[in-house]
C-alpha atoms as a PDB file:
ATOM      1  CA  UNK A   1     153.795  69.808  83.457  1.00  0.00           C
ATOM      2  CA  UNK A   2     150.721  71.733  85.194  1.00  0.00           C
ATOM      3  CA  UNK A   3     149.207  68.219  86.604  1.00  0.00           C
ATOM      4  CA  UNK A   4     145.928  69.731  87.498  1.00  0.00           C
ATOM      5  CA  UNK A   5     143.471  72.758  87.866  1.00  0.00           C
ATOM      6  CA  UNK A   6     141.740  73.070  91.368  1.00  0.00           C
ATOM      7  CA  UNK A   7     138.824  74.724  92.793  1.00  0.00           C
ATOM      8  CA  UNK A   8     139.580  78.208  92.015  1.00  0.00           C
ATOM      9  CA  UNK A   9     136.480  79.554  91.429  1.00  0.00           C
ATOM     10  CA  UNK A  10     134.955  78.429  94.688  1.00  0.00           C
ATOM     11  CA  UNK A  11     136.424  80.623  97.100  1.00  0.00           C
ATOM     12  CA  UNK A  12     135.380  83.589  94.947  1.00  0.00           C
ATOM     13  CA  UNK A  13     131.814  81.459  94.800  1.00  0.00           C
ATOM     14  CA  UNK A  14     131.410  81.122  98.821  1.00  0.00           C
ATOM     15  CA  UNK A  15     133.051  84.343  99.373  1.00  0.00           C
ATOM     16  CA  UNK A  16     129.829  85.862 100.652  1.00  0.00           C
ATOM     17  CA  UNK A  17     127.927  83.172 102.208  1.00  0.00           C
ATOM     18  CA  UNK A  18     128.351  84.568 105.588  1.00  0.00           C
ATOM     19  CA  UNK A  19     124.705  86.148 105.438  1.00  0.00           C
ATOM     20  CA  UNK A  20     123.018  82.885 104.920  1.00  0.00           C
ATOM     21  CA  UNK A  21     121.500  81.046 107.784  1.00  0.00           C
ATOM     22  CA  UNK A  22     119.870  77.421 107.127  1.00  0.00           C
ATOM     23  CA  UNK A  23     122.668  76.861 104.265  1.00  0.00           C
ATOM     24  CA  UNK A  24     125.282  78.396 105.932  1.00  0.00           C
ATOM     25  CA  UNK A  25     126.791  74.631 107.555  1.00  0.00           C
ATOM     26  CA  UNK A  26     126.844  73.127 104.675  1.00  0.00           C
ATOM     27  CA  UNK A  27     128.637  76.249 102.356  1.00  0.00           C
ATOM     28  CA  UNK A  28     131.138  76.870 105.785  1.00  0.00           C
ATOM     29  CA  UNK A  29     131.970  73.226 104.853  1.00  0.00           C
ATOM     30  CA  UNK A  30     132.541  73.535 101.944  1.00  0.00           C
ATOM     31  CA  UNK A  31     135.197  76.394 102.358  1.00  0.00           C
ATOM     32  CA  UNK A  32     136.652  74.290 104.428  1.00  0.00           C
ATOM     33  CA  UNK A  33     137.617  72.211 101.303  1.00  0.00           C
ATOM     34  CA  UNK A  34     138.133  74.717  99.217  1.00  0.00           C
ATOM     35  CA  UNK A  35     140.690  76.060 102.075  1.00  0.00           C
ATOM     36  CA  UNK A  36     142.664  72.670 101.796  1.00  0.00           C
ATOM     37  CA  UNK A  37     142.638  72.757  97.989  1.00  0.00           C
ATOM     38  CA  UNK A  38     144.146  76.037  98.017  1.00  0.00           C
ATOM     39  CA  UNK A  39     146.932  74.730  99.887  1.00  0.00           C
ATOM     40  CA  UNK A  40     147.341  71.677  97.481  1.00  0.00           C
ATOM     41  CA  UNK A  41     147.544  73.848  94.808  1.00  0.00           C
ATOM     42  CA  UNK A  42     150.422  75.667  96.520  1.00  0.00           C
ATOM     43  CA  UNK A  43     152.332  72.271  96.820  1.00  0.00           C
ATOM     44  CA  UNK A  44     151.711  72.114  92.974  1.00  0.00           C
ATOM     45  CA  UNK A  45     153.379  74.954  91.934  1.00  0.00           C
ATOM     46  CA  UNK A  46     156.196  74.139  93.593  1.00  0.00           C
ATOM     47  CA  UNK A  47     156.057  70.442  92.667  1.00  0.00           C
ATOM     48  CA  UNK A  48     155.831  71.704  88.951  1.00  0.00           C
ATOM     49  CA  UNK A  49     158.843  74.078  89.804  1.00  0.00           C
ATOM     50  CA  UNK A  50     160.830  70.716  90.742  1.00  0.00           C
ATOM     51  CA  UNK A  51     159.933  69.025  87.858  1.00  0.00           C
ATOM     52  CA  UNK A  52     161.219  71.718  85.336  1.00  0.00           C
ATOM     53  CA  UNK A  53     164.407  71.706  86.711  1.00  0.00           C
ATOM     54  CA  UNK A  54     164.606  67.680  86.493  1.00  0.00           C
ATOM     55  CA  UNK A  55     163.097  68.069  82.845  1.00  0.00           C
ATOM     56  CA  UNK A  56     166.116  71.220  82.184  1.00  0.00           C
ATOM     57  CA  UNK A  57     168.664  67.784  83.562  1.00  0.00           C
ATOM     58  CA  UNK A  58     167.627  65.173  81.602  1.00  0.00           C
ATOM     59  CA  UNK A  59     167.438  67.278  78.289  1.00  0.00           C
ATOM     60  CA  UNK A  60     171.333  68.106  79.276  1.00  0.00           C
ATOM     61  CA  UNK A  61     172.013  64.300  80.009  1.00  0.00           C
ATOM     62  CA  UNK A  62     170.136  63.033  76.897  1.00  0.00           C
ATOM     63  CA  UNK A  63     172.521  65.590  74.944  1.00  0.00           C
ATOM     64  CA  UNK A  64     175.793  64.382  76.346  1.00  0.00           C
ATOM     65  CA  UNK A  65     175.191  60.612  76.081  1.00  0.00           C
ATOM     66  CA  UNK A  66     177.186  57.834  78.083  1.00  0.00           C
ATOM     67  CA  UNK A  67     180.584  58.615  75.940  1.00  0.00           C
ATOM     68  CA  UNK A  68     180.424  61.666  78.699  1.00  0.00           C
ATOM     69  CA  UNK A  69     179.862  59.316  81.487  1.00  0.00           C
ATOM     70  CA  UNK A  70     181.222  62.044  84.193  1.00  0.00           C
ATOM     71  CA  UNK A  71     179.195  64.530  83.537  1.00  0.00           C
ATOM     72  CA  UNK A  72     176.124  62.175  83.114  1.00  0.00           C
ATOM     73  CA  UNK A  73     176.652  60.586  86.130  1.00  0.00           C
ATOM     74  CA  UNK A  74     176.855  64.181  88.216  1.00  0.00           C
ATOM     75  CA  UNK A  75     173.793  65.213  86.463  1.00  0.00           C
ATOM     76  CA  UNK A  76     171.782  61.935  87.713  1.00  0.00           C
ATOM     77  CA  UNK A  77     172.984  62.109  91.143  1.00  0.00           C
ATOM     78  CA  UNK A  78     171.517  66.017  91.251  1.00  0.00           C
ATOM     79  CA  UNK A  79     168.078  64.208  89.300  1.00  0.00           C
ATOM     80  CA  UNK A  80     167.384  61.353  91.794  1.00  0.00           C
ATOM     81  CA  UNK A  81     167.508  64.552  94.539  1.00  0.00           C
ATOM     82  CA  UNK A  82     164.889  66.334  92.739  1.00  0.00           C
ATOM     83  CA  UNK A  83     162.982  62.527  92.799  1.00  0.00           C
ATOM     84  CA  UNK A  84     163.361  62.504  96.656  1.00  0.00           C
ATOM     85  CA  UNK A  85     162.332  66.015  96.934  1.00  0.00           C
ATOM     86  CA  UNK A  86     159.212  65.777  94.570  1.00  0.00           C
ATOM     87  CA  UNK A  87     158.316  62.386  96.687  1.00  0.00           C
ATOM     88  CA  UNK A  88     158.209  64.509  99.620  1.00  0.00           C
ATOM     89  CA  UNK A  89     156.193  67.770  97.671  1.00  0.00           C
ATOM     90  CA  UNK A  90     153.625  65.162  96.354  1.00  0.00           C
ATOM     91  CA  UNK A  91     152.757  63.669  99.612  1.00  0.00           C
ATOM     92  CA  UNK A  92     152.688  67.294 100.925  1.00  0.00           C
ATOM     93  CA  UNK A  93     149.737  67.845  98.136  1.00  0.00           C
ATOM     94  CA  UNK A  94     148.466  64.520  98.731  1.00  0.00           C
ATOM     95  CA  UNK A  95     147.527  64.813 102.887  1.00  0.00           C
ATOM     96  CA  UNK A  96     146.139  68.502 101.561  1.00  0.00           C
ATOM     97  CA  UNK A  97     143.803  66.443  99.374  1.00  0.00           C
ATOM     98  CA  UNK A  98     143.153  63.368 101.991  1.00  0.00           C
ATOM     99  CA  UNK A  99     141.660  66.405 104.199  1.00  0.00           C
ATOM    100  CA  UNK A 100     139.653  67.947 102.137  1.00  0.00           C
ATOM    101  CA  UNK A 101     138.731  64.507 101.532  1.00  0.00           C
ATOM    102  CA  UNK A 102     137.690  63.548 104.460  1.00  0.00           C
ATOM    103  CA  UNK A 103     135.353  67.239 105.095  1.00  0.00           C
ATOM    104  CA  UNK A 104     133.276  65.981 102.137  1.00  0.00           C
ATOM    105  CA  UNK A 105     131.894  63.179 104.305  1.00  0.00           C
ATOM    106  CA  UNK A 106     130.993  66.634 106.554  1.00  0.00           C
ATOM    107  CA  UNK A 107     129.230  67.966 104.433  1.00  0.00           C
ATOM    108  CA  UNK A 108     127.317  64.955 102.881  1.00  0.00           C
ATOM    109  CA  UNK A 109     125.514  65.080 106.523  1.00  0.00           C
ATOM    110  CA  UNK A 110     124.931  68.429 106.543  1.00  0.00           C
ATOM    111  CA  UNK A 111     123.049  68.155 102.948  1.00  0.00           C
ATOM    112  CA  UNK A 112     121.231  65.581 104.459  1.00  0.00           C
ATOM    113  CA  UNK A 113     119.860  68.504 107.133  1.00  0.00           C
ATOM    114  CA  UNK A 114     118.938  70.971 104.339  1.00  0.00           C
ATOM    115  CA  UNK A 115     114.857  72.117 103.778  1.00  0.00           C
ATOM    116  CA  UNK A 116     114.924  73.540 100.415  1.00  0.00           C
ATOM    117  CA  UNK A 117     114.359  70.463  98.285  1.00  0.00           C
ATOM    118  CA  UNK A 118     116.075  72.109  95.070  1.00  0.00           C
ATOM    119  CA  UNK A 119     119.333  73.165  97.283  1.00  0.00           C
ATOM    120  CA  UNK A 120     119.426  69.674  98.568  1.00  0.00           C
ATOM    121  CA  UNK A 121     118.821  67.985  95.405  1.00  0.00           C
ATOM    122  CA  UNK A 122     121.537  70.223  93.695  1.00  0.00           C
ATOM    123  CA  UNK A 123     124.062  69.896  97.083  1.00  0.00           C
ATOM    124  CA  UNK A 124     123.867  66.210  96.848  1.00  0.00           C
ATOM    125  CA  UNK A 125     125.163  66.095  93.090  1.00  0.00           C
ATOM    126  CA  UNK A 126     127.742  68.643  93.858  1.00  0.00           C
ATOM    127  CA  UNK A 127     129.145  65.930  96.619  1.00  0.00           C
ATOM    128  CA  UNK A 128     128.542  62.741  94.487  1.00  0.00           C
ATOM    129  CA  UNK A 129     130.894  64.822  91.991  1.00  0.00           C
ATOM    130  CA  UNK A 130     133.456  65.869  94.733  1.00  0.00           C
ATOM    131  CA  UNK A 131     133.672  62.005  95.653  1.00  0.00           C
ATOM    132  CA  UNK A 132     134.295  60.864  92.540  1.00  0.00           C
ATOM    133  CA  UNK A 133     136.900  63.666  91.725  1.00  0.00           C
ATOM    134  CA  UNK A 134     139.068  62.546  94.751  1.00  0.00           C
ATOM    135  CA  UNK A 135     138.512  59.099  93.373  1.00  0.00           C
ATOM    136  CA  UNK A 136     139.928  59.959  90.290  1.00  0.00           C
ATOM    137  CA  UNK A 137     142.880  62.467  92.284  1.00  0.00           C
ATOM    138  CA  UNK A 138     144.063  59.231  94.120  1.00  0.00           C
ATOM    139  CA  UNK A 139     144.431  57.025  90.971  1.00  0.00           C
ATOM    140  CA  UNK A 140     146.743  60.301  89.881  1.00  0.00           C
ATOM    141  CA  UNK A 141     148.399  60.130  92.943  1.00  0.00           C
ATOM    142  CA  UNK A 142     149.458  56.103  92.635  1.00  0.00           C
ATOM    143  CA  UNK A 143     150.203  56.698  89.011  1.00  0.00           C
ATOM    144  CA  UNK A 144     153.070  59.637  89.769  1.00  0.00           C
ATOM    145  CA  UNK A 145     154.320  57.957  92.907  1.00  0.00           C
ATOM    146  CA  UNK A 146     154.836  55.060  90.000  1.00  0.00           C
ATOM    147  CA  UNK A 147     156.580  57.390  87.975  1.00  0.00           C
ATOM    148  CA  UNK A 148     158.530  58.392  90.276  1.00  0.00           C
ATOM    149  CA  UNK A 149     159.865  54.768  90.991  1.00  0.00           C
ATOM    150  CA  UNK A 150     160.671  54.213  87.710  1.00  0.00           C
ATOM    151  CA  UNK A 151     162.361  57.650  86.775  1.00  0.00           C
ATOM    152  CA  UNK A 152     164.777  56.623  90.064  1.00  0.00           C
ATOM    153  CA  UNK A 153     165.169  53.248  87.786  1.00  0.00           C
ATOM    154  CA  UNK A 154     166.420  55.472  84.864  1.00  0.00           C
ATOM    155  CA  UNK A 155     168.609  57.780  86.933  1.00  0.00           C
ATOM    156  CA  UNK A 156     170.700  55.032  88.781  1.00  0.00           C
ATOM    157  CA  UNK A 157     170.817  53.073  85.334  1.00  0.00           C
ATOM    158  CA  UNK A 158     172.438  56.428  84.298  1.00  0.00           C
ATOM    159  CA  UNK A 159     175.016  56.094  86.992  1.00  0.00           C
ATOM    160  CA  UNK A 160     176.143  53.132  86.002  1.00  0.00           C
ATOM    161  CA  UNK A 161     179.166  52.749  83.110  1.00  0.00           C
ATOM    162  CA  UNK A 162     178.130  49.370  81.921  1.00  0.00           C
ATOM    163  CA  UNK A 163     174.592  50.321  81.561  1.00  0.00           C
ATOM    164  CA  UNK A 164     173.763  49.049  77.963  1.00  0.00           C
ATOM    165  CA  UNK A 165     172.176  50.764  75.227  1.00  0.00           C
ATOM    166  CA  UNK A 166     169.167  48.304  75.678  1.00  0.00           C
ATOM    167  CA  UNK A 167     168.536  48.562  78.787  1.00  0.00           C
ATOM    168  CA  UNK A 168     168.281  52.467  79.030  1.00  0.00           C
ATOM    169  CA  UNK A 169     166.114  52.007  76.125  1.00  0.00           C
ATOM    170  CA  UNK A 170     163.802  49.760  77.941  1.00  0.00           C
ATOM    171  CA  UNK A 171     163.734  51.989  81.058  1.00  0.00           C
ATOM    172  CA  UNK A 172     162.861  54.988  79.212  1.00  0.00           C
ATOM    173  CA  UNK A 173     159.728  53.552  77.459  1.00  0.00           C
ATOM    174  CA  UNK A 174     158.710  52.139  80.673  1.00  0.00           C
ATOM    175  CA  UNK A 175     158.888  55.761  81.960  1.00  0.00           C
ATOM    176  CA  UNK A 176     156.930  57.317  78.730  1.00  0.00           C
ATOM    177  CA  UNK A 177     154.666  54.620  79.339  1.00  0.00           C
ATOM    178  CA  UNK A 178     153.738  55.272  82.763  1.00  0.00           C
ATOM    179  CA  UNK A 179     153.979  59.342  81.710  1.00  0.00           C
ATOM    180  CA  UNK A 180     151.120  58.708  79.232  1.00  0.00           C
ATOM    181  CA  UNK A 181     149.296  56.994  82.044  1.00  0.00           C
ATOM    182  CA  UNK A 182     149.673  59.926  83.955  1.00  0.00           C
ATOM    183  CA  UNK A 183     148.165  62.079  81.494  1.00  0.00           C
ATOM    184  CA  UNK A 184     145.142  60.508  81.069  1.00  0.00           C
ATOM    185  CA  UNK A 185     144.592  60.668  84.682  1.00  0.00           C
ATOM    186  CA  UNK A 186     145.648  63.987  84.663  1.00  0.00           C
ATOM    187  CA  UNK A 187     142.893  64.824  81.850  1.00  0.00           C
ATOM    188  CA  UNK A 188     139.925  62.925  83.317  1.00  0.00           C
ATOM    189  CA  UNK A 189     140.703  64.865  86.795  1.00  0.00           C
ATOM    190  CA  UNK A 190     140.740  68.172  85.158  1.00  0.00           C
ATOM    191  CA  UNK A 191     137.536  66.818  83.674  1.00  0.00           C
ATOM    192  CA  UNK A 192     135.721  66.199  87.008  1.00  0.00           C
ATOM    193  CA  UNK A 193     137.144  69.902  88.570  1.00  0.00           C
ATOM    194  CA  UNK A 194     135.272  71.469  85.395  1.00  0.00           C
ATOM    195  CA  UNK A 195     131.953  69.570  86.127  1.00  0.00           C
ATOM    196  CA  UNK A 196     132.430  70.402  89.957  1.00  0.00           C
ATOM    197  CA  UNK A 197     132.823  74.093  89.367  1.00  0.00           C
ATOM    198  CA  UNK A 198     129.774  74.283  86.748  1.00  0.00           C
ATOM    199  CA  UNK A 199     127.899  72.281  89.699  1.00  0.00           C
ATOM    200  CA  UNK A 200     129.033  74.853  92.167  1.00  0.00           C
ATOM    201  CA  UNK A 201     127.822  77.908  90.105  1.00  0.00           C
ATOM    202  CA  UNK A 202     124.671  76.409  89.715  1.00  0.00           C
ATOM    203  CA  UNK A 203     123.962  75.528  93.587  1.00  0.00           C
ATOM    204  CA  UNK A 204     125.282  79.292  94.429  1.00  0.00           C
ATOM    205  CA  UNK A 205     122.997  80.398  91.729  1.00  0.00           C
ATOM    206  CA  UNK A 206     119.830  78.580  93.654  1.00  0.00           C
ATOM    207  CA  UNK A 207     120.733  79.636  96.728  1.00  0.00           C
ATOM    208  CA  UNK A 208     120.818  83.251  95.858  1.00  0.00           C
ATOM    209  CA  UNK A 209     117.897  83.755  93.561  1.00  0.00           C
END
């Protein structure tokens, strides 16, 4: 699934800032972040790219069944590969995110240095939003490193013959379960990316009027 939209629009909002002078700190900052969410989103697509082929897998295993144990059991040995390698993708996003993270604190104290009491005003909000959106990003993060756990579950229960009928059953609501978790997060991040980019227009709109 496309987990989440990123800060797209700020690089092409900061891509002139160069001429400024007493705001110029605190927008330098913030393409800083913008710099490390570019490379998140890179991790993304190829996340997503991993998780379409595991999605193409389990369609194929759900369509064979157990009474074709064989071929269900090669299929989710390749699977739990695609788990390790989307483990390793995810935390690849996730220290893209922890540092753009951790610039945000940067740029709270440059704010703090700003004159222009509307810039500052409208810089401050534009953080408080940024905070809360990597908030919300790291409750993402511990809800797909859950599903991730429990899809392993699923894919060794597949492996073995004497799994039972109720207990894949049970494993694969446990994994819809934690999916629609996942969503929601999903949603309410995409939610605080949309507010952050209307915030963004509106501080590059006071600072060039």
């Amino acid at each position: 699934m496309q987990r989440f939209i990123w800060l797209m629009a700020f690089l092409l909002l900061l891509g002139g800032c160069d001429k400024l002078t007493a705001e110029q700190d605190v927008l330098s900052a913030l393409k800083k972040i913008a710099a490390y969410e570019q490379n998140a989103a890179e991790q993304q697509k190829k996340l997503n790219e991993l998780e379409q082929k595991q999605n193409k897998l389990y369609d194929q295993m759900m369509s064979y069944g157990m009474k074709q144990f064989a071929k269900v059991e090669q299929l989710s040995k390749e699977s739990l590969e695609l788990v390790e390698e989307r483990g390793k993708q995810v935390e690849k996003e996730h220290k893209a995110i922890q540092s753009a993270k951790r610039e945000i604190n940067a740029v709270k104290k440059k704010v703090s240095q700003l004159h222009d009491e509307n810039i500052k005003r409208q810089a401050v909000r534009l953080v408080d939003i940024e905070k809360k959106r990597y908030e919300t990003y790291d409750d993402l993060y511990l809800h797909y490193k859950e599903m991730l756990s429990l899809e392993k579950d699923l894919y060794l229960l597949l492996q073995n013959r004497h799994t039972t009928p109720k207990q894949l059953q049970r494993q694969i609501e446990r994994v819809n379960e934690q999916y629609k978790k996942l969503i929601a997060a999903n949603q309410r991040l995409n939610e605080d990316t949309e507010k952050y980019n209307k915030e963004m227009k509106r501080l590059s709109h006071i600072i060039w009027k």
